[in-house]
N, C-alpha and C. Protein backbone atom coordinates (compact mmCIF):
# COMPACT_ATOMS: atom_id res chain seq x y z
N UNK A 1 9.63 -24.85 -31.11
CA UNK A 1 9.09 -23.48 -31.15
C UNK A 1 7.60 -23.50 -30.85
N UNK A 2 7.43 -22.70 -30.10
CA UNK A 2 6.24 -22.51 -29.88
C UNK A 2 5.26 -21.77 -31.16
N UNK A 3 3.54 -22.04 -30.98
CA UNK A 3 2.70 -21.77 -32.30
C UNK A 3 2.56 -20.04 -31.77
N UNK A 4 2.23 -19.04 -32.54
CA UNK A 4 1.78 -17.50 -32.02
C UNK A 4 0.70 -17.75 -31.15
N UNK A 5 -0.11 -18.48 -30.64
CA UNK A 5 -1.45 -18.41 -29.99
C UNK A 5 -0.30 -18.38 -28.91
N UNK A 6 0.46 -19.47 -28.37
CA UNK A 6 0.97 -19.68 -27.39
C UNK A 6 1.71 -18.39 -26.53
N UNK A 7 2.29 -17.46 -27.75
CA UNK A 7 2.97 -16.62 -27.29
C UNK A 7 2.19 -15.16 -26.68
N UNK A 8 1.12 -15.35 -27.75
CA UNK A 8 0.24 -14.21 -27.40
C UNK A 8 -0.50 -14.30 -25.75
N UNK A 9 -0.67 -15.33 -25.11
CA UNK A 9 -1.14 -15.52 -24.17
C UNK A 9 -0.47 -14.73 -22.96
N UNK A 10 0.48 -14.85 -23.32
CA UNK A 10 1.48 -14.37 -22.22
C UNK A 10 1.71 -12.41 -22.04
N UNK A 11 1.37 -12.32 -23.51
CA UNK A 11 1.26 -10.77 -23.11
C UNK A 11 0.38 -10.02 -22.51
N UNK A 12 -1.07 -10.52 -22.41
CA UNK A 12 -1.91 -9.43 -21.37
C UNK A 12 -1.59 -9.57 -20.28
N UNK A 13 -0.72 -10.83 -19.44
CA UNK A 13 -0.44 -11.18 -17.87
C UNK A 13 0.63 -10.21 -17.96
N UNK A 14 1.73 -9.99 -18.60
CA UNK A 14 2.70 -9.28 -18.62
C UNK A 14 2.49 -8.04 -18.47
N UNK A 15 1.95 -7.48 -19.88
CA UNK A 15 1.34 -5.95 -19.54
C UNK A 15 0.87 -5.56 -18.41
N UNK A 16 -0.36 -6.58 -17.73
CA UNK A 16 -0.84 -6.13 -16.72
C UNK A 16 0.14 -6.05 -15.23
N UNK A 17 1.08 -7.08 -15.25
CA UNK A 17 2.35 -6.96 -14.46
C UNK A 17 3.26 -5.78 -14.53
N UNK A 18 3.32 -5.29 -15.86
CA UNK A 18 4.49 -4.39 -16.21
C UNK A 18 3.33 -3.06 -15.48
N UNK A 19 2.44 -2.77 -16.09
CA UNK A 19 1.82 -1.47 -15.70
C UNK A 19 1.48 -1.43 -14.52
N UNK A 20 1.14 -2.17 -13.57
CA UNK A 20 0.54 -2.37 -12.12
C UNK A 20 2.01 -2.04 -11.35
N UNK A 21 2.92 -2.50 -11.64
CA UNK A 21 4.04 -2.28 -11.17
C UNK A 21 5.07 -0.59 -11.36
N UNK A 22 4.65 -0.49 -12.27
CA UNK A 22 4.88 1.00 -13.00
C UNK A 22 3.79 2.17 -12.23
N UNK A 23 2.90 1.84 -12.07
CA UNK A 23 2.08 2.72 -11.39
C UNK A 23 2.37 2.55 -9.49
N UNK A 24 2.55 1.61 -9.48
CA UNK A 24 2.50 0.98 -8.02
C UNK A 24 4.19 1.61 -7.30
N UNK A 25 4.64 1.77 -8.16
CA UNK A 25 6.20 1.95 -7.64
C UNK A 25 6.46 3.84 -7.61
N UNK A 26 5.66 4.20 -8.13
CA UNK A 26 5.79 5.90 -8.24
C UNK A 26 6.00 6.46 -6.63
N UNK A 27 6.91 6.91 -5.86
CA UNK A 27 6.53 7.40 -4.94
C UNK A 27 6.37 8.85 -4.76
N UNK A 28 5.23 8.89 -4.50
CA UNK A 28 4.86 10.48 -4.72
C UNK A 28 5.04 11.02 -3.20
N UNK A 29 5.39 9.91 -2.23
CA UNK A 29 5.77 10.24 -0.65
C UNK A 29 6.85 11.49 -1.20
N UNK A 30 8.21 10.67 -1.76
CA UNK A 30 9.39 11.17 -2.03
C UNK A 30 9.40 12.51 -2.89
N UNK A 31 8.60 12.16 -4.04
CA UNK A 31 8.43 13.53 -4.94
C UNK A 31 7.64 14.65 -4.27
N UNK A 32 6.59 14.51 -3.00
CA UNK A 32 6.20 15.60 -2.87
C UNK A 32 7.08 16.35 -1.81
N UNK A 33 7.10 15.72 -0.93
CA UNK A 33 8.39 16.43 -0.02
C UNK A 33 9.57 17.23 -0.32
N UNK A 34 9.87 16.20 -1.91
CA UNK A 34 11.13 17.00 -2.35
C UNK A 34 10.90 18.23 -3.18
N UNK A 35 9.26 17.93 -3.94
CA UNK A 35 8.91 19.38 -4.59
C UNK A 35 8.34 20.62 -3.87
N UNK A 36 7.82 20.05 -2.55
CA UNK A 36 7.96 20.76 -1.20
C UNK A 36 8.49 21.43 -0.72
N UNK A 37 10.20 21.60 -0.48
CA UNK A 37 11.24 21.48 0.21
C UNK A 37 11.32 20.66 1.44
N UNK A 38 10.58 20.27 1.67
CA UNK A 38 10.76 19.72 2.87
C UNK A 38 11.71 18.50 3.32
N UNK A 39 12.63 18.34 2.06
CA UNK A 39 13.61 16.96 2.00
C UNK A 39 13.50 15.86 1.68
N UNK A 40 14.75 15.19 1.92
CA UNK A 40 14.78 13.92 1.06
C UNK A 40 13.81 13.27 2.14
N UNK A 41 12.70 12.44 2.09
CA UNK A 41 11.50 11.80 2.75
C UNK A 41 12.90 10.93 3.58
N UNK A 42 13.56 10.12 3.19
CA UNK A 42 13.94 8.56 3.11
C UNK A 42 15.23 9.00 4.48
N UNK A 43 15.35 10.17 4.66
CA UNK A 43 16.61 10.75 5.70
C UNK A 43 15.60 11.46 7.10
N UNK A 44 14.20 11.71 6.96
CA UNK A 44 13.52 12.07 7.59
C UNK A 44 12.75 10.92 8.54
N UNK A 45 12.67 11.15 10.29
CA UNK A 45 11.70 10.27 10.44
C UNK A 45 12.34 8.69 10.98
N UNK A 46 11.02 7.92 10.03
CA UNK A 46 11.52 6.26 9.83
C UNK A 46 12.24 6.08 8.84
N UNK A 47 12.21 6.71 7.75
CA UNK A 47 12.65 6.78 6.20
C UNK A 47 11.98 6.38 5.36
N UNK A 48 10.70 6.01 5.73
CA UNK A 48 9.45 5.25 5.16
C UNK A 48 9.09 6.66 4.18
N UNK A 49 8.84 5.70 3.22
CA UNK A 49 7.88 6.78 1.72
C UNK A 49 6.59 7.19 1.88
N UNK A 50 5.55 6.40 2.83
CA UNK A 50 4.59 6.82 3.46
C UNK A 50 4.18 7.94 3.74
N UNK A 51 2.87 7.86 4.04
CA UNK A 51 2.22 9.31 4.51
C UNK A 51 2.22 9.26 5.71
N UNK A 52 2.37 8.21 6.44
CA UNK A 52 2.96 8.78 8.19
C UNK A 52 3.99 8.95 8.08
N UNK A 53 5.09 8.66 8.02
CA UNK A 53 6.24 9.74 7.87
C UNK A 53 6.39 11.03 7.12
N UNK A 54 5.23 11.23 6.12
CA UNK A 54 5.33 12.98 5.58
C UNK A 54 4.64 13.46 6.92
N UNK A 55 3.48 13.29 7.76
CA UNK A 55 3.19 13.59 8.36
C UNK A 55 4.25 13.70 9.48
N UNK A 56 5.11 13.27 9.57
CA UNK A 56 6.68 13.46 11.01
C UNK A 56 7.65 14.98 9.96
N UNK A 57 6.88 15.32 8.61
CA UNK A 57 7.68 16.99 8.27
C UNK A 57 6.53 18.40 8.63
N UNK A 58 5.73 17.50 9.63
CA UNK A 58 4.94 18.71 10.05
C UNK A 58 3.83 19.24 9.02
N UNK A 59 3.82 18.71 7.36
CA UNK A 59 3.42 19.35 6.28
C UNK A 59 1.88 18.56 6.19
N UNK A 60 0.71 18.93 7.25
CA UNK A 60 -0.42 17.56 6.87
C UNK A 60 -1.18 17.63 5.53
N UNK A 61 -0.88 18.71 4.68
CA UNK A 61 -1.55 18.60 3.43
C UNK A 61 -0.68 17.69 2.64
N UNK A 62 0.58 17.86 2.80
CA UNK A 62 1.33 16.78 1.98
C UNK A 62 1.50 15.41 2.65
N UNK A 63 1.31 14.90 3.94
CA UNK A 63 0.59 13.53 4.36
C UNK A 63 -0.82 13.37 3.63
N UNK A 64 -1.80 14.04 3.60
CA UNK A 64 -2.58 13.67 2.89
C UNK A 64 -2.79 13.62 1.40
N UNK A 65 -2.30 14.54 0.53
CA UNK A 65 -1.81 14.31 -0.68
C UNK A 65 -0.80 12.82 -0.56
N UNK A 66 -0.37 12.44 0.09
CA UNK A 66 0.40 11.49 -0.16
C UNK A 66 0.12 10.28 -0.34
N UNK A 67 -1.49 10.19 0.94
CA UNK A 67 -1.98 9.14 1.46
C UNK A 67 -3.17 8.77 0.29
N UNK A 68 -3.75 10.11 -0.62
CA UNK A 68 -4.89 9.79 -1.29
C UNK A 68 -3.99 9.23 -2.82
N UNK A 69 -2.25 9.49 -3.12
CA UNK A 69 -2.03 9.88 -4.13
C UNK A 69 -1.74 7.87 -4.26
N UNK A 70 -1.18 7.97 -3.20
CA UNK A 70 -0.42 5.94 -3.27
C UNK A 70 -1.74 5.49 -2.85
N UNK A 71 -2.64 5.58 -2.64
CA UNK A 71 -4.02 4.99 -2.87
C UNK A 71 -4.70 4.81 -4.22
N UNK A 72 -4.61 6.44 -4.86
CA UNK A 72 -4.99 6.52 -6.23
C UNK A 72 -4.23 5.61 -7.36
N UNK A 73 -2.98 5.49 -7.11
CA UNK A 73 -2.15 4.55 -7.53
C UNK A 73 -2.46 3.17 -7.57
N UNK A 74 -2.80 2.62 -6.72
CA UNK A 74 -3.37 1.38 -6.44
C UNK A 74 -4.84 1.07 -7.36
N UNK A 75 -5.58 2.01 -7.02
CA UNK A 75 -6.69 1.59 -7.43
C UNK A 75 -6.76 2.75 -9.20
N UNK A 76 -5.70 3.07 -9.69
CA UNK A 76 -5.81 3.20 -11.34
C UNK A 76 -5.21 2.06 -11.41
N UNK A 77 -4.37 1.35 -11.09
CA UNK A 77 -3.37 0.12 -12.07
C UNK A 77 -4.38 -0.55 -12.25
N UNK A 78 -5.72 -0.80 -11.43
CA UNK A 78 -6.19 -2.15 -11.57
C UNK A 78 -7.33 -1.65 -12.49
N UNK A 79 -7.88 -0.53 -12.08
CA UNK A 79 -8.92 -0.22 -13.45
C UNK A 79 -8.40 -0.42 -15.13
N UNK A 80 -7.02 0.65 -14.82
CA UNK A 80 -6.66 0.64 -16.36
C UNK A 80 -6.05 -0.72 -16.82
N UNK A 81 -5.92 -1.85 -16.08
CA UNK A 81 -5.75 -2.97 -16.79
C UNK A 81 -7.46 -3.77 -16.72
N UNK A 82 -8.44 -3.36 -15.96
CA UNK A 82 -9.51 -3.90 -16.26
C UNK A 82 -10.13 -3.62 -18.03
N UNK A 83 -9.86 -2.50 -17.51
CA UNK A 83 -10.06 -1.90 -19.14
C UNK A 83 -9.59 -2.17 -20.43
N UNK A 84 -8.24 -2.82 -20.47
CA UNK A 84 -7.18 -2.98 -21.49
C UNK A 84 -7.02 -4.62 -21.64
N UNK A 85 -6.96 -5.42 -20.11
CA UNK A 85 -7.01 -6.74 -20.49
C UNK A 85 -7.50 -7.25 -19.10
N UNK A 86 -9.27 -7.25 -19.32
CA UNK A 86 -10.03 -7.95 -18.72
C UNK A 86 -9.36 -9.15 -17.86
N UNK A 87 -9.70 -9.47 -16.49
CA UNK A 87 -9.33 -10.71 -15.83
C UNK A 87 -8.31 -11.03 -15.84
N UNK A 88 -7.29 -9.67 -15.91
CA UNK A 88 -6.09 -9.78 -15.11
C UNK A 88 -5.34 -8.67 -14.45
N UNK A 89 -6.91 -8.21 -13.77
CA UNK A 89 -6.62 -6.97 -12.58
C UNK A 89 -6.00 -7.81 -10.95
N UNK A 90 -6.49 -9.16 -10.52
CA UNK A 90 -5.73 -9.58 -10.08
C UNK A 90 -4.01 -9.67 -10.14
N UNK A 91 -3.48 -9.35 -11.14
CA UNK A 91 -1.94 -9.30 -11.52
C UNK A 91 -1.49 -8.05 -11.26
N UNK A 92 -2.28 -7.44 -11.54
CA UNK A 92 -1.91 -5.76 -11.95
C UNK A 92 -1.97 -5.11 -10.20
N UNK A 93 -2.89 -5.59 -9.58
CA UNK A 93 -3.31 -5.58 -7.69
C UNK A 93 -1.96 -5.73 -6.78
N UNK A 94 -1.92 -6.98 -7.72
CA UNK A 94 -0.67 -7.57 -6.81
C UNK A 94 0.95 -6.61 -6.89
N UNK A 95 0.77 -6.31 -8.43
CA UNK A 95 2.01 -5.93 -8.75
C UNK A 95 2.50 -4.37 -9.00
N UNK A 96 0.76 -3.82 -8.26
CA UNK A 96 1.14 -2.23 -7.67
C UNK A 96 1.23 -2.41 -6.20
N UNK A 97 1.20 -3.10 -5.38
CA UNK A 97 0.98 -3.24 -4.29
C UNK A 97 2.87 -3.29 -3.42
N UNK A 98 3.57 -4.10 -4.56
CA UNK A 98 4.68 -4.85 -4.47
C UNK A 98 5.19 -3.91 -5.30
N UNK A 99 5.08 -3.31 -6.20
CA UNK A 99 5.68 -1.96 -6.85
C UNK A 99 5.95 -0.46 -5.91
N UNK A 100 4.88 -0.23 -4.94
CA UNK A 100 5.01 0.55 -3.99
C UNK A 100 5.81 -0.20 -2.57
N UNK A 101 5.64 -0.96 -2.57
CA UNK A 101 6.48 -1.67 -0.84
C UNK A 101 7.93 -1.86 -1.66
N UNK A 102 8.44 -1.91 -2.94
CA UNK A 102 9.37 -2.34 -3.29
C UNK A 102 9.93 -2.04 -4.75
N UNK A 103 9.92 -0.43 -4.66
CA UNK A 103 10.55 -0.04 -5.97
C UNK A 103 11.57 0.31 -6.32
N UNK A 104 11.49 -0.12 -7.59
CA UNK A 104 13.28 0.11 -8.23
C UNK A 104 13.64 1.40 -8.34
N UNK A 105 13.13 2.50 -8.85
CA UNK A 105 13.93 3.39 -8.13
C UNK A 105 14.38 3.88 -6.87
N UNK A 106 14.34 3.07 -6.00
CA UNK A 106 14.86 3.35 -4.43
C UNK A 106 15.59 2.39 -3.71
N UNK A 107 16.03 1.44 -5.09
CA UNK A 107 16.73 0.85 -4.66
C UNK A 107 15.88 -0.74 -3.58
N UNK A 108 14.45 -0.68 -4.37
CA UNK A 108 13.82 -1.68 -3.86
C UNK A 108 13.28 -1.27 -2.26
N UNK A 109 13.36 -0.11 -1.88
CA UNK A 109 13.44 0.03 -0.46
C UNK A 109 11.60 1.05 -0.14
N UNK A 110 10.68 0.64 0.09
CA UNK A 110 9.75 1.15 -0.15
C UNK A 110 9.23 1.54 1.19
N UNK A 111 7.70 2.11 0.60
CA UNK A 111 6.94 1.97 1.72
C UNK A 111 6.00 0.82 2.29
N UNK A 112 5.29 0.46 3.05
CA UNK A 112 4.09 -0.75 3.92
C UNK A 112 3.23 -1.09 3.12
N UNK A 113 2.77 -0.25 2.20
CA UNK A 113 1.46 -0.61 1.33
C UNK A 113 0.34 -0.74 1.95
N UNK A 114 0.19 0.16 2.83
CA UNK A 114 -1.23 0.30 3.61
C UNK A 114 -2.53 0.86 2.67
N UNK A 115 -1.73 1.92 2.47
CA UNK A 115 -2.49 2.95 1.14
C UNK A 115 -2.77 2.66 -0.05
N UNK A 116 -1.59 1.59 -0.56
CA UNK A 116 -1.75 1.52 -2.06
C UNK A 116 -2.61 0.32 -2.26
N UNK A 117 -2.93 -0.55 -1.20
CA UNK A 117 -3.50 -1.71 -0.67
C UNK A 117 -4.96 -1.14 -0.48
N UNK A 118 -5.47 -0.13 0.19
CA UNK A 118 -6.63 0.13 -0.03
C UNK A 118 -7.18 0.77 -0.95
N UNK A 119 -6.64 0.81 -2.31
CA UNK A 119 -6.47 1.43 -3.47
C UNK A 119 -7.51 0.65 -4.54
N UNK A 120 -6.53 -0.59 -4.05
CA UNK A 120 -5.93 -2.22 -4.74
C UNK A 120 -7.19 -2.15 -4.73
N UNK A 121 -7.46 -2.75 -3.15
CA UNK A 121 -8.66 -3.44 -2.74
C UNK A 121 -10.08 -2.96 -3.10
N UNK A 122 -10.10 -1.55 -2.69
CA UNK A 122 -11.30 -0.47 -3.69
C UNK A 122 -12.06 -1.16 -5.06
N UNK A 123 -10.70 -1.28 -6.16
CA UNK A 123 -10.74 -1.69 -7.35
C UNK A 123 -11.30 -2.68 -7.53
N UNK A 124 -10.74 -3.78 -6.60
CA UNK A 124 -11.25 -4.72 -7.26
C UNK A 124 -12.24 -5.20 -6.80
N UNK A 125 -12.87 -4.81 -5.53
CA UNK A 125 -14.44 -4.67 -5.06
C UNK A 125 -14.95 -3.64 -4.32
N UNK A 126 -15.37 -2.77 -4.84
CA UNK A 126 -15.78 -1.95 -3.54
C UNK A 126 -16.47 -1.85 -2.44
N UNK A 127 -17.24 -3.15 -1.95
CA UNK A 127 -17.50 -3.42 -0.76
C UNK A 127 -16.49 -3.92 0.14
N UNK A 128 -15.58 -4.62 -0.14
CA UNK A 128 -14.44 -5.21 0.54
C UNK A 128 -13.59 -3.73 1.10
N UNK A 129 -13.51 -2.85 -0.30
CA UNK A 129 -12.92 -1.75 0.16
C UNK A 129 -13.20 -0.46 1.05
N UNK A 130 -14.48 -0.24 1.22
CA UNK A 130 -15.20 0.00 2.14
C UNK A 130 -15.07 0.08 3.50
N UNK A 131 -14.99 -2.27 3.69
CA UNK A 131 -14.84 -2.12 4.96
C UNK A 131 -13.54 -1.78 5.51
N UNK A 132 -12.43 -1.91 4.40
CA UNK A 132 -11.14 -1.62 4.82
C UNK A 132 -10.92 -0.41 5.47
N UNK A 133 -11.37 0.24 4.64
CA UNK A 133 -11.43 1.56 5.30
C UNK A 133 -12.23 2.02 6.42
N UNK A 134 -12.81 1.83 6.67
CA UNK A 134 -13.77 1.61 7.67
C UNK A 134 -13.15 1.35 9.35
N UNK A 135 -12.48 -0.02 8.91
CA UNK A 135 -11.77 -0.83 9.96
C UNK A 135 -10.32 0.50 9.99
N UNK A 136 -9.47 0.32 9.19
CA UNK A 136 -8.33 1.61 8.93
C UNK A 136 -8.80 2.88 9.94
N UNK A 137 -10.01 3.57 9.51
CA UNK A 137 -10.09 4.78 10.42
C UNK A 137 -11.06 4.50 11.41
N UNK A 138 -11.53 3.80 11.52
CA UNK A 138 -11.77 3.03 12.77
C UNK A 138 -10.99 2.96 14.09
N UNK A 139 -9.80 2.26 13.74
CA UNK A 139 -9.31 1.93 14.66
C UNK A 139 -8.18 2.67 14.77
N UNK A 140 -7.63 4.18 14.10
CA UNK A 140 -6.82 4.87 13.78
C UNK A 140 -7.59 6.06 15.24
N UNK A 141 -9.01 6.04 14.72
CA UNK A 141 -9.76 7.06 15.70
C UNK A 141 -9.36 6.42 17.35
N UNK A 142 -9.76 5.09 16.88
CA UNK A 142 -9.31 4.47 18.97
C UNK A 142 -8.59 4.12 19.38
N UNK A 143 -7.02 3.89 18.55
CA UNK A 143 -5.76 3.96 18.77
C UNK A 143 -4.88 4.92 19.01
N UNK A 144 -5.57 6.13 18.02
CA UNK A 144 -4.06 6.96 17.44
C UNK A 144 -3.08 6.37 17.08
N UNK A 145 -2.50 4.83 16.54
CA UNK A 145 -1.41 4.17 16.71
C UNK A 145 -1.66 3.72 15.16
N UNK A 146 -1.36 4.51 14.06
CA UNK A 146 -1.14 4.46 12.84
C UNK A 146 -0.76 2.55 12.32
N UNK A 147 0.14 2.10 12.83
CA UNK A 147 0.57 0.29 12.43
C UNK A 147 -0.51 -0.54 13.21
N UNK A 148 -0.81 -0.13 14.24
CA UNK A 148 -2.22 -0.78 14.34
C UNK A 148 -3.70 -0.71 13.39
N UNK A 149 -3.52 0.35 12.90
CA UNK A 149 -5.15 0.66 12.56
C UNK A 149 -4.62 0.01 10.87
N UNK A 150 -3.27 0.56 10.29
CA UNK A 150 -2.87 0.12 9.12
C UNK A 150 -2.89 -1.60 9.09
N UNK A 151 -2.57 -2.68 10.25
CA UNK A 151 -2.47 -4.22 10.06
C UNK A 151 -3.95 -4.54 9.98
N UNK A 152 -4.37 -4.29 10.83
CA UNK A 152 -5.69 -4.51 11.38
C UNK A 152 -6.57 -4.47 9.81
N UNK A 153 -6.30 -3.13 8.95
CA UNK A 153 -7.08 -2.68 7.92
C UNK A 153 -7.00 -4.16 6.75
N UNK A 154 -5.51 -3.96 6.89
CA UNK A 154 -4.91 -5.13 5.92
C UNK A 154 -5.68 -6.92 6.43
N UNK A 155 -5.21 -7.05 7.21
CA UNK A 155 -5.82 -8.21 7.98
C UNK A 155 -7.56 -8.19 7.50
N UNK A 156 -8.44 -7.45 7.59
CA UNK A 156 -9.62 -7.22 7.59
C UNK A 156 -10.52 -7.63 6.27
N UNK A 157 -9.26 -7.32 5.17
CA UNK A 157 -9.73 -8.12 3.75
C UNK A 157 -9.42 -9.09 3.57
N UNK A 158 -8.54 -10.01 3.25
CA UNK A 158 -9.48 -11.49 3.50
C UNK A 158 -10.33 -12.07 4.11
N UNK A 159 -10.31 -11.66 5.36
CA UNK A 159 -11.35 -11.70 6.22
C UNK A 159 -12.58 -11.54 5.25
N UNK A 160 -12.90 -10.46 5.66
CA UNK A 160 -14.54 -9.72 5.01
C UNK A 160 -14.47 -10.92 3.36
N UNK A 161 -13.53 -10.81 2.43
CA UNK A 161 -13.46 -11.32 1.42
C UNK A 161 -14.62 -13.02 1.73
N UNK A 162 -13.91 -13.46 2.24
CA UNK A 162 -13.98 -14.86 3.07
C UNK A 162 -15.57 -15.12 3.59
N UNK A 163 -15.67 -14.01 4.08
CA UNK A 163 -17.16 -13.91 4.64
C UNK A 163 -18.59 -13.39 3.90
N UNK A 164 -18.09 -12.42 2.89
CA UNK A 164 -18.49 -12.10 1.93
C UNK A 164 -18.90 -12.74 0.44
N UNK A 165 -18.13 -14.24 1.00
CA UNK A 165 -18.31 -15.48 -0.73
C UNK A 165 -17.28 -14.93 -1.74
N UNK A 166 -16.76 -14.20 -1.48
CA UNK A 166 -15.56 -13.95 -2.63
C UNK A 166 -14.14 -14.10 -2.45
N UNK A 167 -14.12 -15.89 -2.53
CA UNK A 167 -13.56 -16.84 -2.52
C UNK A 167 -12.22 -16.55 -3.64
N UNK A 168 -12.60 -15.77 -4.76
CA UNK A 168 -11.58 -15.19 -5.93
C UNK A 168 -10.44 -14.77 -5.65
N UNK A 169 -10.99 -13.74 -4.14
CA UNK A 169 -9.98 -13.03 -3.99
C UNK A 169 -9.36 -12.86 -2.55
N UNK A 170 -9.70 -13.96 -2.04
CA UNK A 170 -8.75 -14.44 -0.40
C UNK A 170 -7.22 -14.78 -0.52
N UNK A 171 -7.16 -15.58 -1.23
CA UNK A 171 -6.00 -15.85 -1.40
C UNK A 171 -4.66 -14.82 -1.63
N UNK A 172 -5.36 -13.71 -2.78
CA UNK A 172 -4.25 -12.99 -3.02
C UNK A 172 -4.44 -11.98 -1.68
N UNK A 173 -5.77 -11.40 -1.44
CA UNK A 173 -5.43 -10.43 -0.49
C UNK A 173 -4.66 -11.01 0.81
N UNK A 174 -4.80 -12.31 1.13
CA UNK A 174 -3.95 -13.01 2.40
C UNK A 174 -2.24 -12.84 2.20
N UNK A 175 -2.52 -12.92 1.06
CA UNK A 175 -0.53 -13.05 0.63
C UNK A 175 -0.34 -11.24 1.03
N UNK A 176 -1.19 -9.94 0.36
CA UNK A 176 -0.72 -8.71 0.61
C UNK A 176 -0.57 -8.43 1.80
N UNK A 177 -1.72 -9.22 2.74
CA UNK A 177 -1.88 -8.45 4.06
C UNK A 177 -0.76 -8.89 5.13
N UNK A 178 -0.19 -10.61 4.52
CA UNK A 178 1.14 -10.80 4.96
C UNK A 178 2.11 -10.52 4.89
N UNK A 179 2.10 -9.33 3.53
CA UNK A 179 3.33 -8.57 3.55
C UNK A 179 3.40 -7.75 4.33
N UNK A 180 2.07 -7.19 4.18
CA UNK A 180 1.78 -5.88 5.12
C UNK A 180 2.45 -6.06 6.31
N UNK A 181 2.45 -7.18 7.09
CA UNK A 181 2.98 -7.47 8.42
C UNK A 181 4.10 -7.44 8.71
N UNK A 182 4.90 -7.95 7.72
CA UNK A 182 6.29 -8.57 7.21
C UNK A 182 6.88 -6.96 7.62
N UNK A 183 6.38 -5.83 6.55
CA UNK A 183 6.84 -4.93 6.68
C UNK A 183 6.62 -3.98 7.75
N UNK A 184 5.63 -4.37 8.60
CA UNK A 184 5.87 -4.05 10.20
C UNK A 184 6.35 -4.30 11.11
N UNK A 185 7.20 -5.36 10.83
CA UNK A 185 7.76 -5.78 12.16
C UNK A 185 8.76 -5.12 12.91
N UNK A 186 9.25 -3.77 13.03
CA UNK A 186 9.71 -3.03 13.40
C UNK A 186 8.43 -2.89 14.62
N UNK A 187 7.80 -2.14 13.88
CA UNK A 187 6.65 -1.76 14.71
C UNK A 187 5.70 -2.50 15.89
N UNK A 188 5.93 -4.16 15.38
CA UNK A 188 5.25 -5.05 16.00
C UNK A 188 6.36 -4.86 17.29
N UNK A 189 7.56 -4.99 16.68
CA UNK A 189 8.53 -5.02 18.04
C UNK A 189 8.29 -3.65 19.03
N UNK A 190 8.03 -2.51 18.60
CA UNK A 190 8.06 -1.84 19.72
C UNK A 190 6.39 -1.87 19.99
N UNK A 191 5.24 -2.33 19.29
CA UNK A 191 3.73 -2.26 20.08
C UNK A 191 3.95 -3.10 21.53
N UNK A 192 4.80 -4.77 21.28
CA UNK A 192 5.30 -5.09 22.36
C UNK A 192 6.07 -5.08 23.35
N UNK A 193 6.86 -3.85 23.05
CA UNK A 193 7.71 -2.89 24.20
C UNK A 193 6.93 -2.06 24.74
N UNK A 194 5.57 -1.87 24.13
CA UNK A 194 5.33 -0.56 24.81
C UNK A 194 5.73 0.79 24.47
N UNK A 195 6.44 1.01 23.34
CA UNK A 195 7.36 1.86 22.87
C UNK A 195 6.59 3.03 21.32
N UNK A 196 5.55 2.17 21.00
CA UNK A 196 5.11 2.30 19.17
C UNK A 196 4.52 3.49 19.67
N UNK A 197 5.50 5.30 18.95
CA UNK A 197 4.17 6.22 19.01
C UNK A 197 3.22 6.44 18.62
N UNK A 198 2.47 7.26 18.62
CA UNK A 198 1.15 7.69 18.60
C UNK A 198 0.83 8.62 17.20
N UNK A 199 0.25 8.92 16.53
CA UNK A 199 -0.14 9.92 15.07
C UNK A 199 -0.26 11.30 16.07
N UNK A 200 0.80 12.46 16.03
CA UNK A 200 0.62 13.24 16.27
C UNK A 200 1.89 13.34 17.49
N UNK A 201 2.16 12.11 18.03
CA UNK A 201 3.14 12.74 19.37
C UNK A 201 4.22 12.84 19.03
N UNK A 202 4.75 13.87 20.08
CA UNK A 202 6.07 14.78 19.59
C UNK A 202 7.14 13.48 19.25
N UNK A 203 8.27 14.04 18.46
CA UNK A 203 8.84 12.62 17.98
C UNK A 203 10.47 13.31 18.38
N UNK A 204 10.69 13.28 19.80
CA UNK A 204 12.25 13.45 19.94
C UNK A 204 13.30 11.80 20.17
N UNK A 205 12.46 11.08 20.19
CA UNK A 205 13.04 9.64 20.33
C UNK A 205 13.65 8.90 18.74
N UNK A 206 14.45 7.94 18.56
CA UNK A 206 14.96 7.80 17.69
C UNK A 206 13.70 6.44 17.43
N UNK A 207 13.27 6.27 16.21
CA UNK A 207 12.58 5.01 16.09
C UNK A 207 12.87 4.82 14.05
N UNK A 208 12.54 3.34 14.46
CA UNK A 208 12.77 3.16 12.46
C UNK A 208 11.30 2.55 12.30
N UNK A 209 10.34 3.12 11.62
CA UNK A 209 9.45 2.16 10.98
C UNK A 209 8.57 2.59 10.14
């Protein structure tokens, strides 16, 4: 048997897992559309929970409510576990990040974590988060091509992290921004067809992403 010190250790990593994940998994893509009318998000579109796909129901206040709300998400999990159990907002980052790309109420089937990733990233430095954003509408302005400006954004923090001396936090942002990818590869496949639309163009073609 283990002594109580031993056991106690394990509960602020947990908490901060359980709540980062609890916040991170809310999709407010799905709830606003549906308190909207505008439908089930997940039958619309790509089926993505995202705010580029609320943006494919024509509704851009509810793409943007969507986009600031799975952002806001991201970057409360990691405060309110800064607050509650110091130096393990890294856990809580990770596990809203992976709570939104992959929640249980949907059957695990989420959105990219573009948004909830620059949330994350905000939190846990706000210069890193900055440039994310930065790079994000950056290259959103000279693309129009939403999975470009979204990898690119992702890609951009470890980077900057790396370059910046904050060595703390490369590692984990490298693992998010490889999800990030993971969960584009739809998209990667048609940027190299030639095929990936545009934020705003008419959408009579069938596409998943």
């Amino acid at each position: 048997m283990g002594d109580g010190s031993t056991e106690v250790i394990w509960v602020a990593p947990a908490c901060a897992l359980l709540i980062g994940y609890l916040l991170g998994s809310i999709p407010f893509g799905v709830l606003l559309t549906r308190a909207a009318g505008a439908g089930d998000l997940r039958a619309i579109g790509s089926g993505n929970i995202g705010a580029t796909n609320v943006l494919r129901t024509g509704r851009r206040g509810l793409a943007a409510a969507t986009l600031f709300l799975d952002a806001a998400k991201g970057l409360a999990a990691v405060l309110v576990v800064r607050y509650l159990f110091p130096g393990d907002e890294p856990l809580a980052a990770a596990a809203a990040f992976l709570g939104h790309c992959y929640p249980v109420w949907l059957g695990f089937r989420g959105g990219k974590g573009v948004a909830t990733l620059l949330g994350v990233v905000l939190a846990l430095w706000w210069p890193l988060g900055a440039i994310y954003a930065g790079v994000w509408l950056g290259m959103l302005a000279a693309t129009r091509v939403s999975s470009v400006a979204g990898m690119l954004a992702a890609v951009s923090a470890p980077v900057a992290a790396a370059v910046m001396n904050r060595f703390d936090l490369v590692l984990l942002l490298l693992a998010l921004a490889l999800i990030v990818l993971w969960k584009h590869g739809a998209n990667i496949g048609r940027l190299l067809d030639g095929t990936e639309p545009r934020v705003g163009e008419s959408k009579n073609k069938t596409e998943r992403g």
